[in-house]
PDB file of N, CA and C in Angstrom:
ATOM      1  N   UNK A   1    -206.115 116.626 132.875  1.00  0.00           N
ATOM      2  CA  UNK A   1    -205.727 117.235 134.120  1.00  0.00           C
ATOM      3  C   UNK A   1    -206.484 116.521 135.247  1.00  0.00           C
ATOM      4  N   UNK A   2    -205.603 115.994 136.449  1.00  0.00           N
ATOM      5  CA  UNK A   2    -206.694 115.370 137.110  1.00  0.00           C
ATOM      6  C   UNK A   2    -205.983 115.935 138.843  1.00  0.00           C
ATOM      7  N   UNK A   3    -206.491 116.545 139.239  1.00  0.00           N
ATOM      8  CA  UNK A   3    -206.461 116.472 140.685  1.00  0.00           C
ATOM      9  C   UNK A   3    -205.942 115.663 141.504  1.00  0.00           C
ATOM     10  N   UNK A   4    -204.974 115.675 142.670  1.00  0.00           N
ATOM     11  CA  UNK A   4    -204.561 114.971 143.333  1.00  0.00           C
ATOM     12  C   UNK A   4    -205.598 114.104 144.291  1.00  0.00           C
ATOM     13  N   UNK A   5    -206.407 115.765 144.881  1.00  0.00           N
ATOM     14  CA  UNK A   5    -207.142 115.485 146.162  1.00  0.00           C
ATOM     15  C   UNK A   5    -208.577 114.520 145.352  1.00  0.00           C
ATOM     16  N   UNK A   6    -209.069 114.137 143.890  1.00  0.00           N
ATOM     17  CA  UNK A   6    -210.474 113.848 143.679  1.00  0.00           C
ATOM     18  C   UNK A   6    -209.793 112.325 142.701  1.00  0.00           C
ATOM     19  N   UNK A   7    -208.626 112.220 143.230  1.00  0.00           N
ATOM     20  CA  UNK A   7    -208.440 110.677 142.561  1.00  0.00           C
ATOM     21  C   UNK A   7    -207.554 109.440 144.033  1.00  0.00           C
ATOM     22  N   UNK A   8    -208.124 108.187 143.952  1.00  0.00           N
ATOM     23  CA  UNK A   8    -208.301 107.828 145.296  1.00  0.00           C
ATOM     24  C   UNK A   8    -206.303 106.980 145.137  1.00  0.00           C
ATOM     25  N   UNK A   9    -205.773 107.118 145.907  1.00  0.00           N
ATOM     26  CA  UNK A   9    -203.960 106.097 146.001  1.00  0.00           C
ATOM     27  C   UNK A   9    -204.245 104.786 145.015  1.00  0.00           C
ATOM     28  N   UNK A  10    -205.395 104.114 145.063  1.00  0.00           N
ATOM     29  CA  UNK A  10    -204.798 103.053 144.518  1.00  0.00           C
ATOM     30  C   UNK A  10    -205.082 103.375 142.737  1.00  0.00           C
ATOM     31  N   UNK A  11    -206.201 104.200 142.889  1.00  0.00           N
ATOM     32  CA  UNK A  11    -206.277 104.792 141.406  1.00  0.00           C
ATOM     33  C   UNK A  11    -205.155 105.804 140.473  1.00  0.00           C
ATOM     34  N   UNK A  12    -204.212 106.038 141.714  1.00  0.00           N
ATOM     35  CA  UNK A  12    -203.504 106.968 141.282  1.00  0.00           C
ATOM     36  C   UNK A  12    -202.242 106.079 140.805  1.00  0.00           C
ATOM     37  N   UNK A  13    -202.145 104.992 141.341  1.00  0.00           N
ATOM     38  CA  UNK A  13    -200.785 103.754 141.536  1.00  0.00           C
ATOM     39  C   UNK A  13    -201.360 103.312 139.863  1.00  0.00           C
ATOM     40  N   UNK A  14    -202.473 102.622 139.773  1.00  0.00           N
ATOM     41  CA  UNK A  14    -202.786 102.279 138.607  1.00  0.00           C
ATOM     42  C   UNK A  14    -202.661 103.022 137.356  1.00  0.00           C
ATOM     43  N   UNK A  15    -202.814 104.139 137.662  1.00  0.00           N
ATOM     44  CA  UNK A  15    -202.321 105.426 136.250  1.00  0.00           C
ATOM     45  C   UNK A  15    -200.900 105.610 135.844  1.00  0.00           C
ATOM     46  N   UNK A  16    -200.437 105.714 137.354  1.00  0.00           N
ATOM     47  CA  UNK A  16    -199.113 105.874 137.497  1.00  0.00           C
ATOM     48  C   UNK A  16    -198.613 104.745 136.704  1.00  0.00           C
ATOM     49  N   UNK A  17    -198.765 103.458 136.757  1.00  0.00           N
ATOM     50  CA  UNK A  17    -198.159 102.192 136.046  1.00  0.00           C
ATOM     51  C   UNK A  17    -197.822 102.073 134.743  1.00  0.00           C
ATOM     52  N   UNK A  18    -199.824 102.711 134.462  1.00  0.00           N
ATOM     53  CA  UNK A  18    -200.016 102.463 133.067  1.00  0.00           C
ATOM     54  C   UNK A  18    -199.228 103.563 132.515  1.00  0.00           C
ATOM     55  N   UNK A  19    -198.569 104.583 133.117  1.00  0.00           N
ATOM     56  CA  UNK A  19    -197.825 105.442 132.156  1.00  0.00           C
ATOM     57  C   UNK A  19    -199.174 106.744 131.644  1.00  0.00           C
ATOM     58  N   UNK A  20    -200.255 106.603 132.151  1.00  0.00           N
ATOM     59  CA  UNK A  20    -201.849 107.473 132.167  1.00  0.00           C
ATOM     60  C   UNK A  20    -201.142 108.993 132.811  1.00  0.00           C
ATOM     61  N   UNK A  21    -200.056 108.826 133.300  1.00  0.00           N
ATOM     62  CA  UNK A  21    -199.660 110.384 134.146  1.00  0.00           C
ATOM     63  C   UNK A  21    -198.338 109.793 133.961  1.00  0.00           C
ATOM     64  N   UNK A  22    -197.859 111.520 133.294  1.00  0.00           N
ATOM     65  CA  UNK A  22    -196.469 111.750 133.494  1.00  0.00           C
ATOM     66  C   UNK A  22    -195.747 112.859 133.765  1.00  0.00           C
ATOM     67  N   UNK A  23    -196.830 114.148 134.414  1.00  0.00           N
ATOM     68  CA  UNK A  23    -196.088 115.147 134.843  1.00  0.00           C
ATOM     69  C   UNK A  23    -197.456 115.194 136.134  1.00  0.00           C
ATOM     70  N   UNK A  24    -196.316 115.953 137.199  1.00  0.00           N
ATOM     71  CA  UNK A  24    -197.312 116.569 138.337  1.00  0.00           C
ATOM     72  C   UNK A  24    -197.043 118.303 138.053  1.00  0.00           C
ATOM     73  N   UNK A  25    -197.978 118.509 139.160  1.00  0.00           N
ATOM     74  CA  UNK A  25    -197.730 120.127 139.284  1.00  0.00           C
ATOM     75  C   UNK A  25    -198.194 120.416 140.279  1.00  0.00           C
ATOM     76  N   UNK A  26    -198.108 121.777 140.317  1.00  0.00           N
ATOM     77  CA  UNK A  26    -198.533 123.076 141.978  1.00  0.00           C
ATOM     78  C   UNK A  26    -200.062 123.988 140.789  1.00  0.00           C
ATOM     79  N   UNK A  27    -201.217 123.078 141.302  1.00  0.00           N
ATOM     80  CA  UNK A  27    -202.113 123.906 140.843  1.00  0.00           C
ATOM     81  C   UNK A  27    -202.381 125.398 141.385  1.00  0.00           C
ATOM     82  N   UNK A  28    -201.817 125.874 142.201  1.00  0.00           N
ATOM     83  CA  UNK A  28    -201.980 127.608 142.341  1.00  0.00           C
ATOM     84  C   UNK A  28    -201.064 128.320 141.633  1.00  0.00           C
ATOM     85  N   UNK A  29    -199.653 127.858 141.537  1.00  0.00           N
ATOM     86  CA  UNK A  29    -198.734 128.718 141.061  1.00  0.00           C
ATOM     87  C   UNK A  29    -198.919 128.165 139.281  1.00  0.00           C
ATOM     88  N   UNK A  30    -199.498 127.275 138.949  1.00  0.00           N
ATOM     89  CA  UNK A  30    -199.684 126.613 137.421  1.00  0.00           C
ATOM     90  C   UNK A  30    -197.972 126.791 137.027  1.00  0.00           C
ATOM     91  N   UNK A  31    -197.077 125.374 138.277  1.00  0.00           N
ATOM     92  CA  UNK A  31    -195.885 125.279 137.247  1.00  0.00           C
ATOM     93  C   UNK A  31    -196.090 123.704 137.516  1.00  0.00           C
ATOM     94  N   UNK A  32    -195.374 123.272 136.404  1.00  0.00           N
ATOM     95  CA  UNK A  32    -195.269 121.193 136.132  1.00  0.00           C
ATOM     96  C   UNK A  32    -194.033 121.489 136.056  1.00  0.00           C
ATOM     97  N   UNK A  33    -193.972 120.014 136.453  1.00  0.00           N
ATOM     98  CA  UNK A  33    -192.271 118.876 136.456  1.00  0.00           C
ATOM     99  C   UNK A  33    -192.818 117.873 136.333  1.00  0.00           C
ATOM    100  N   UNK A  34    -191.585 116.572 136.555  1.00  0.00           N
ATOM    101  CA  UNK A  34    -191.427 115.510 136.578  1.00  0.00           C
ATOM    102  C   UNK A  34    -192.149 115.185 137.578  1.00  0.00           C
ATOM    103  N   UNK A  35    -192.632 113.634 137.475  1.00  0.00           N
ATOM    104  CA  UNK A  35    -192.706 113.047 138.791  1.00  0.00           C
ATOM    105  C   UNK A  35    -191.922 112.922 140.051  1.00  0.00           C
ATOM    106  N   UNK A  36    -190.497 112.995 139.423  1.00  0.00           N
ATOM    107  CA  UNK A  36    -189.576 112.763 141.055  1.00  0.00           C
ATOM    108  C   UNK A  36    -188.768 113.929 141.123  1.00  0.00           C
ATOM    109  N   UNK A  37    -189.287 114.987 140.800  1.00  0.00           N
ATOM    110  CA  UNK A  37    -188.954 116.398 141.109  1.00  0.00           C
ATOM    111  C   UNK A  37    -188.863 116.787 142.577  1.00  0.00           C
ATOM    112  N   UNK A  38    -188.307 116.887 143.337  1.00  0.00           N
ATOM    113  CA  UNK A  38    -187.680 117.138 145.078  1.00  0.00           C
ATOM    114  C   UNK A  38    -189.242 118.553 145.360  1.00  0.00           C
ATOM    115  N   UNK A  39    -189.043 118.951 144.418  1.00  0.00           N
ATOM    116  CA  UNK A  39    -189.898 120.422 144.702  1.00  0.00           C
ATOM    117  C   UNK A  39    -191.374 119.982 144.847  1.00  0.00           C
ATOM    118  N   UNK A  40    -191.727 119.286 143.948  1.00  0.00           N
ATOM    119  CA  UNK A  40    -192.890 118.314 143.362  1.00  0.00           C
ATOM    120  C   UNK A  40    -193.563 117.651 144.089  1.00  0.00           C
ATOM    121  N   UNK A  41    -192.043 116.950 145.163  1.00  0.00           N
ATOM    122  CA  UNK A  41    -192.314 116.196 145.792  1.00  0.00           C
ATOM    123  C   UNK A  41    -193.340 116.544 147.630  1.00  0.00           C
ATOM    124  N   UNK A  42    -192.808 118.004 147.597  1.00  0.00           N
ATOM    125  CA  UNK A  42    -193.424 118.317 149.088  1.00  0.00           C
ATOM    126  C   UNK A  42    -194.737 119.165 148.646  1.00  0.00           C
ATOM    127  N   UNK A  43    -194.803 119.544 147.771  1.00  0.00           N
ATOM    128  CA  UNK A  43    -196.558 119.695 147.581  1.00  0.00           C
ATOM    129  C   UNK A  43    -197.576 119.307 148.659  1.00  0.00           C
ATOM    130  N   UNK A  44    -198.419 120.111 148.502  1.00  0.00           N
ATOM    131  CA  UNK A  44    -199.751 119.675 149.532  1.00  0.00           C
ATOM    132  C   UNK A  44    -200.874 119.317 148.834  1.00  0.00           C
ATOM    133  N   UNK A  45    -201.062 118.132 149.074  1.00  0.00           N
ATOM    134  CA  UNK A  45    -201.892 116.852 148.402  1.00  0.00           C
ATOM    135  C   UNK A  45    -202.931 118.084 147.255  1.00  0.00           C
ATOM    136  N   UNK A  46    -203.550 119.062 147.974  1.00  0.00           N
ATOM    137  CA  UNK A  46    -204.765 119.749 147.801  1.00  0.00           C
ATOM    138  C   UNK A  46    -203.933 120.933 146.398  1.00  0.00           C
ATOM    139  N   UNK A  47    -202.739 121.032 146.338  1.00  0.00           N
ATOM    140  CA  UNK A  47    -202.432 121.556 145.091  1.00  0.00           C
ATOM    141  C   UNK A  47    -201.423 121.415 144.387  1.00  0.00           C
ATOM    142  N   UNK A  48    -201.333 119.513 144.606  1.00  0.00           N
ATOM    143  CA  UNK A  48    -201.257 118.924 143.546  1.00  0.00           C
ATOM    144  C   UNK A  48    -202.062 118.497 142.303  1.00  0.00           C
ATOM    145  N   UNK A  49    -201.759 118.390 141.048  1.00  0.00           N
ATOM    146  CA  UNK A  49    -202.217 117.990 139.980  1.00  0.00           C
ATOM    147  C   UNK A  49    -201.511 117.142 139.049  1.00  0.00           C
ATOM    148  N   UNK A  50    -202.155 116.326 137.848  1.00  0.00           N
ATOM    149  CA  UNK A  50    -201.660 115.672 136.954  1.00  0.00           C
ATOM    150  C   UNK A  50    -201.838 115.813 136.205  1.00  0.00           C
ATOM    151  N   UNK A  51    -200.914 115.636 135.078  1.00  0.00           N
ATOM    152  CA  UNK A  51    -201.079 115.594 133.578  1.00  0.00           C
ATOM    153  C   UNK A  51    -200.920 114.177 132.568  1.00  0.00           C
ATOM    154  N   UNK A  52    -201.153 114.320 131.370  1.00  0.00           N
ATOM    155  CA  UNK A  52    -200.488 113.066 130.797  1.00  0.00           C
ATOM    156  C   UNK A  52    -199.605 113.348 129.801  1.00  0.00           C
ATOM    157  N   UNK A  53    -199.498 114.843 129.313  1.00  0.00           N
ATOM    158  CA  UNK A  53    -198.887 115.256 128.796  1.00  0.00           C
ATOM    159  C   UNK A  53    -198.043 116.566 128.962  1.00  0.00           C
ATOM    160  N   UNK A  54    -197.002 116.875 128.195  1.00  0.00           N
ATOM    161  CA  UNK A  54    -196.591 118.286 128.217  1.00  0.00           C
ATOM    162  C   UNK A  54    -197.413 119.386 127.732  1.00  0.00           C
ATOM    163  N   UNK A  55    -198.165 118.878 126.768  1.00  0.00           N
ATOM    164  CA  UNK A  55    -198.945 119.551 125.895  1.00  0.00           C
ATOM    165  C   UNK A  55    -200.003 120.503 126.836  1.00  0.00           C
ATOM    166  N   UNK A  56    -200.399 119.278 127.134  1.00  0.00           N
ATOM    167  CA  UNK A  56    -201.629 119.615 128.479  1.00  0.00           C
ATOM    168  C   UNK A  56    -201.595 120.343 129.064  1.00  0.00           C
ATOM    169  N   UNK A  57    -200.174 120.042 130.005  1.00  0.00           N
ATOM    170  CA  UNK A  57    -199.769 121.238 131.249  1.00  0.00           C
ATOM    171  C   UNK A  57    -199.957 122.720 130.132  1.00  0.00           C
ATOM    172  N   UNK A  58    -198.628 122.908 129.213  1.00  0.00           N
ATOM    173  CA  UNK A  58    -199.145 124.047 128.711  1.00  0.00           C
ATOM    174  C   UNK A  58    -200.379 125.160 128.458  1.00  0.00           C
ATOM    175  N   UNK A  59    -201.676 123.764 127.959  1.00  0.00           N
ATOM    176  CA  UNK A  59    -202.539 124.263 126.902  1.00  0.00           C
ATOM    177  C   UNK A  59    -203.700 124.960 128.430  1.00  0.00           C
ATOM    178  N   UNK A  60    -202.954 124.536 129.329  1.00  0.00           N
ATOM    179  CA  UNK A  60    -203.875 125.164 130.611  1.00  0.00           C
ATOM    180  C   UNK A  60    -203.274 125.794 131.099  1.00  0.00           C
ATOM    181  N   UNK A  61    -202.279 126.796 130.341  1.00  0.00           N
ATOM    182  CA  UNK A  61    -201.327 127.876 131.361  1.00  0.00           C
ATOM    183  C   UNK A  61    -200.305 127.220 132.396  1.00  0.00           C
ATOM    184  N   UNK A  62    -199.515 126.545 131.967  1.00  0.00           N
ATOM    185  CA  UNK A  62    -198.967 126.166 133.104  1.00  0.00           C
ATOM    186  C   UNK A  62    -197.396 126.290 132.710  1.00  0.00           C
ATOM    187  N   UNK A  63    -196.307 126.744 133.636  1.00  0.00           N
ATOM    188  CA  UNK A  63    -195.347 126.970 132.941  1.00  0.00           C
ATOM    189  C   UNK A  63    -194.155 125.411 133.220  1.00  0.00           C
ATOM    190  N   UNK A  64    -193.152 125.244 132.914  1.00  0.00           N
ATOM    191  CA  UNK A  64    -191.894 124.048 133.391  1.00  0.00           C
ATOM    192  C   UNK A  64    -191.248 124.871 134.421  1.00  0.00           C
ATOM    193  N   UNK A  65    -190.864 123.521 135.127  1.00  0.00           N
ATOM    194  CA  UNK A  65    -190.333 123.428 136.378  1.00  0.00           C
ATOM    195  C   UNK A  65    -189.115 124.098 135.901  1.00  0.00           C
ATOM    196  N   UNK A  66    -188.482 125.306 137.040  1.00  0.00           N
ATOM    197  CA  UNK A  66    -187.064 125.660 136.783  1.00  0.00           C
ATOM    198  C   UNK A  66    -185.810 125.101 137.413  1.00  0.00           C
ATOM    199  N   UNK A  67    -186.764 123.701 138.067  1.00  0.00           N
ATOM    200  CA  UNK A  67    -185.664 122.553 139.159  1.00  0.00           C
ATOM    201  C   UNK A  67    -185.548 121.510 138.189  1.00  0.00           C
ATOM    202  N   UNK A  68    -186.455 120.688 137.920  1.00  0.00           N
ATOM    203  CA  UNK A  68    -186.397 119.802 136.967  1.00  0.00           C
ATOM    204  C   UNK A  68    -186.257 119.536 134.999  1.00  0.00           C
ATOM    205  N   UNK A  69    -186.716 120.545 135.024  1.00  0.00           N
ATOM    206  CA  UNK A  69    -186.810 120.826 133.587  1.00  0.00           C
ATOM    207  C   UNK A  69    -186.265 122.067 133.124  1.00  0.00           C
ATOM    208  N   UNK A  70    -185.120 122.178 133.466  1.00  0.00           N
ATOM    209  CA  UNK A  70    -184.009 123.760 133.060  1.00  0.00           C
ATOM    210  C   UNK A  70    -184.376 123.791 131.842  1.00  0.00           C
ATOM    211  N   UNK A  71    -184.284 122.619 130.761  1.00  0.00           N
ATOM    212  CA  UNK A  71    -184.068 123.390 129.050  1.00  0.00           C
ATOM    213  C   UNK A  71    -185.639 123.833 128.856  1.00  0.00           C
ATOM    214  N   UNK A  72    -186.653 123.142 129.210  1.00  0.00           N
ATOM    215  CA  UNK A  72    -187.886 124.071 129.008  1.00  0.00           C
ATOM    216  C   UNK A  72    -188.365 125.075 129.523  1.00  0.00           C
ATOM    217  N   UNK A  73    -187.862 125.122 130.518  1.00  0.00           N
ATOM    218  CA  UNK A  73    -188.015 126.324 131.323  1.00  0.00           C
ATOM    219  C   UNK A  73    -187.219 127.321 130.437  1.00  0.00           C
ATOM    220  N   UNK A  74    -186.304 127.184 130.356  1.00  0.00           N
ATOM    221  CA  UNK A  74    -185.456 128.362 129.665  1.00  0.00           C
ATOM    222  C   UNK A  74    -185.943 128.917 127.957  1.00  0.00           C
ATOM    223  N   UNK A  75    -186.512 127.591 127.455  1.00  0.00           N
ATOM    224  CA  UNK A  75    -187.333 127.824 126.507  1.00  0.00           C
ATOM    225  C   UNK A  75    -188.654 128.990 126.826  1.00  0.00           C
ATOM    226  N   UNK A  76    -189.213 128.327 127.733  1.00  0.00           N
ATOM    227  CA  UNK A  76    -190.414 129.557 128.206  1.00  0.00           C
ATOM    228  C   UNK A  76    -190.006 130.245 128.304  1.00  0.00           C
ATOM    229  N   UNK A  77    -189.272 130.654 129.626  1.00  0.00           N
ATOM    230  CA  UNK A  77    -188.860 132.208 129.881  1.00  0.00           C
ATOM    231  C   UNK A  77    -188.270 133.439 128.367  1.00  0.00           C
ATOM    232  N   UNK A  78    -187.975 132.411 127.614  1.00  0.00           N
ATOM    233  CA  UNK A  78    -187.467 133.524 126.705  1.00  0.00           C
ATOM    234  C   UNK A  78    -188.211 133.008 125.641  1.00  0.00           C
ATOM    235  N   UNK A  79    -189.168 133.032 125.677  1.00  0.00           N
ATOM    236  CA  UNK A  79    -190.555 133.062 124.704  1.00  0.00           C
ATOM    237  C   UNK A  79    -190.494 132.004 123.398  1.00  0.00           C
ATOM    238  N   UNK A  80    -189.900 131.036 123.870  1.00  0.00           N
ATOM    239  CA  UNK A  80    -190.317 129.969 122.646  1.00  0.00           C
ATOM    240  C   UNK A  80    -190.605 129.054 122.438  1.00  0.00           C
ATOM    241  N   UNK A  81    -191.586 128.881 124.097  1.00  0.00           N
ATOM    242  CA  UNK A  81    -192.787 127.598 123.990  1.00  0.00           C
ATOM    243  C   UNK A  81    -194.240 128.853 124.055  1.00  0.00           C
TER     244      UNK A  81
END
């Protein structure tokens, strides 16, 4: 899990490359998506977050996006993630 606001643009470009991050999120409301999620996208730097996995987002309470990720989301909501 890494913070938007405590990792610096060009460090974030370099993760981003290496494939090191592949979901963002809204650290207050604890929901993840995709990277080019529209919703994702207007976040405020300060509660944004990253993951590298799905696993991750989960294993820290976090639920799927109900914009980007309908089939997991729908999985959560009806209890079978």
């Amino acid at each position: 899990m890494i913070l938007h606001q405590k990792i610096s643009n060009p460090e974030l470009r370099t993760k981003l490359k290496n494939g090191e991050i592949c979901l963002g999120g809204n650290r207050k409301l604890k929901i993840y998506g995709t990277l080019n999620c529209s919703y994702g996208k207007r976040l405020k730097r300060e509660n944004r977050i990253f993951f590298l996995s799905e696993n991750e987002a989960l294993k820290n309470g976090f639920r799927p996006c109900g914009h980007c990720m309908k089939t997991q989301y729908l999985n959560w909501k009806n209890g079978l993630i």
